[in-house]
Protein backbone atom coordinates (compact mmCIF):
# COMPACT_ATOMS: atom_id res chain seq x y z
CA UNK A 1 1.58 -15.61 13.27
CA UNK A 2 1.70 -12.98 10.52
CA UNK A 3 -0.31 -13.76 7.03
CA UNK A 4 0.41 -11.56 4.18
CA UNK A 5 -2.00 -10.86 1.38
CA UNK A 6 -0.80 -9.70 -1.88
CA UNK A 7 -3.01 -9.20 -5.03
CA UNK A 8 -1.68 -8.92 -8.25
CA UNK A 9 -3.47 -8.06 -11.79
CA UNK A 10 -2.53 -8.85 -14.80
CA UNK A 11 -2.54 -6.51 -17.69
CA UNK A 12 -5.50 -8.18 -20.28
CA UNK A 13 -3.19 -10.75 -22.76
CA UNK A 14 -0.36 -10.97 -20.19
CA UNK A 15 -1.99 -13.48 -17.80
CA UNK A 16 -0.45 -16.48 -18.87
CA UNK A 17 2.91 -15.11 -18.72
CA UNK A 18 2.24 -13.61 -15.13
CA UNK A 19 0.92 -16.91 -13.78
CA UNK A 20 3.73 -18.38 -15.18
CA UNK A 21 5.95 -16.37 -13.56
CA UNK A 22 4.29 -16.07 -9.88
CA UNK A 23 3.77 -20.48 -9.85
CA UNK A 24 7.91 -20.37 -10.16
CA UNK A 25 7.66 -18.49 -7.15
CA UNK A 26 5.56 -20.44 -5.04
CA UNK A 27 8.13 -23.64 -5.96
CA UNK A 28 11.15 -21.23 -5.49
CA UNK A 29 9.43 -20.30 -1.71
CA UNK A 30 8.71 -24.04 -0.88
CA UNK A 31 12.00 -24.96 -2.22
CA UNK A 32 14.57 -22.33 -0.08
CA UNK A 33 12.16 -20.92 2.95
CA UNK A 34 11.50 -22.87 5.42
CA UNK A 35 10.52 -20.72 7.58
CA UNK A 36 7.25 -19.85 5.33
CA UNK A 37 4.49 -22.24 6.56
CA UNK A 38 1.96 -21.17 3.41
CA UNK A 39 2.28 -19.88 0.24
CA UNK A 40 -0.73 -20.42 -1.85
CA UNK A 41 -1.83 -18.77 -4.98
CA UNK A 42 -4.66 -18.36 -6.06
CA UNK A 43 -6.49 -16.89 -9.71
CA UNK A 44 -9.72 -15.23 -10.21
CA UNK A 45 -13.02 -17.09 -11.48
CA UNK A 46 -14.93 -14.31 -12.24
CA UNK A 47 -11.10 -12.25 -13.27
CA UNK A 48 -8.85 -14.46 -14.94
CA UNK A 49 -6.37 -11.66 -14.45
CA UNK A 50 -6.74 -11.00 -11.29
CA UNK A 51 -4.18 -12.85 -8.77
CA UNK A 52 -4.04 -13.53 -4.79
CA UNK A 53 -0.86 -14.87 -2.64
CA UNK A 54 -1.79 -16.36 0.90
CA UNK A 55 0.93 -16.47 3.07
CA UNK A 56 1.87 -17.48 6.26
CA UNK A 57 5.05 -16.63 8.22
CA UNK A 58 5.52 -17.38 12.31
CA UNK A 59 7.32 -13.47 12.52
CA UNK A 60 8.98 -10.55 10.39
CA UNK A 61 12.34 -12.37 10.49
CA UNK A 62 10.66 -14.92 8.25
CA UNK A 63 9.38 -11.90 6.15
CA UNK A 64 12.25 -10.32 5.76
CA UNK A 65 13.77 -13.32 4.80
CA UNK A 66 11.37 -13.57 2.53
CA UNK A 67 11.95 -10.48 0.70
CA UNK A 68 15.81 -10.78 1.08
CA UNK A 69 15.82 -13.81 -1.38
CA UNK A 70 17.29 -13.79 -5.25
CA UNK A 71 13.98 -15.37 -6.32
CA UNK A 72 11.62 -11.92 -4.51
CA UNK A 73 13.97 -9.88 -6.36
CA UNK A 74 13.48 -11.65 -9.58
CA UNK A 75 9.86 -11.68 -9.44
CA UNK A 76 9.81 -8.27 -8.73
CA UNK A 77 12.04 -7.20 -11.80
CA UNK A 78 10.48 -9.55 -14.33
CA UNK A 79 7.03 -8.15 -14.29
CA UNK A 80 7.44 -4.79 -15.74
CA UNK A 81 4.66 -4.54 -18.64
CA UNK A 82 3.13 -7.38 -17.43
CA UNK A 83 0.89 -5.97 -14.32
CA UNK A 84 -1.89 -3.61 -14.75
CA UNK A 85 -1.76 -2.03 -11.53
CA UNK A 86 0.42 -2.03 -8.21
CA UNK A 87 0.37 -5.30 -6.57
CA UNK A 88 -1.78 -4.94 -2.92
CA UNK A 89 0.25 -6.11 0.07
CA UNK A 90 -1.52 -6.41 3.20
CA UNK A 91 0.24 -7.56 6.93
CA UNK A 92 -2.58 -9.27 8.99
CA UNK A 93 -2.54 -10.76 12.31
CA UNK A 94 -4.18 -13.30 13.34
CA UNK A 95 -6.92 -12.86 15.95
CA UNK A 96 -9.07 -15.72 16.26
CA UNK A 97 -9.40 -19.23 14.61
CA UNK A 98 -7.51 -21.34 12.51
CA UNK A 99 -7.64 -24.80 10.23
CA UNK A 100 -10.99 -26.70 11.31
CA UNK A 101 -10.39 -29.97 12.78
């Protein structure tokens, strides 16, 4: 299992037009990956502009997948001016643990 982390920020005024943008993304995902078993975003309390992507793939085919598809690409090329810094991308394994039961 392979979770990706991937923190965006939002330049100040452009955070309703980012959000906008990145919840069409988790519908596109959910929509034409099945492969992804999580995609969740999440925004800031504390940093409205601030936003996080959980995901979840079972291996770097899925991932690659993943960044293969028309929607990536569009996400990618329709925040220019809108993000205040370079989005974070982190690869994590998982070690230990899991969904409580």
């Amino acid at each position: 299992m392979i979770i990706i982390t991937a923190t965006w920020k939002a330049k100040k005024g452009k955070e309703a037009t980012l959000k906008k943008l990145l919840k069409k993304m988790v519908v596109e995902v959910q929509k034409n990956e099945p492969d992804c078993l999580e995609y969740t975003l999440h925004q800031g309390l504390e940093d409205k502009c601030r936003f996080f992507f959980f995901e979840r793939y079972p291996d770097m085919n899925a991932i690659e997948f993943h960044k293969s598809t028309p929607h990536f690409s569009a996400l990618i090329n329709s925040t220019e001016g809108l993000i205040a810094e370079p989005v974070r991308v982190e690869l994590l394994e998982v070690v230990e643990g899991g969904e409580k039961r």
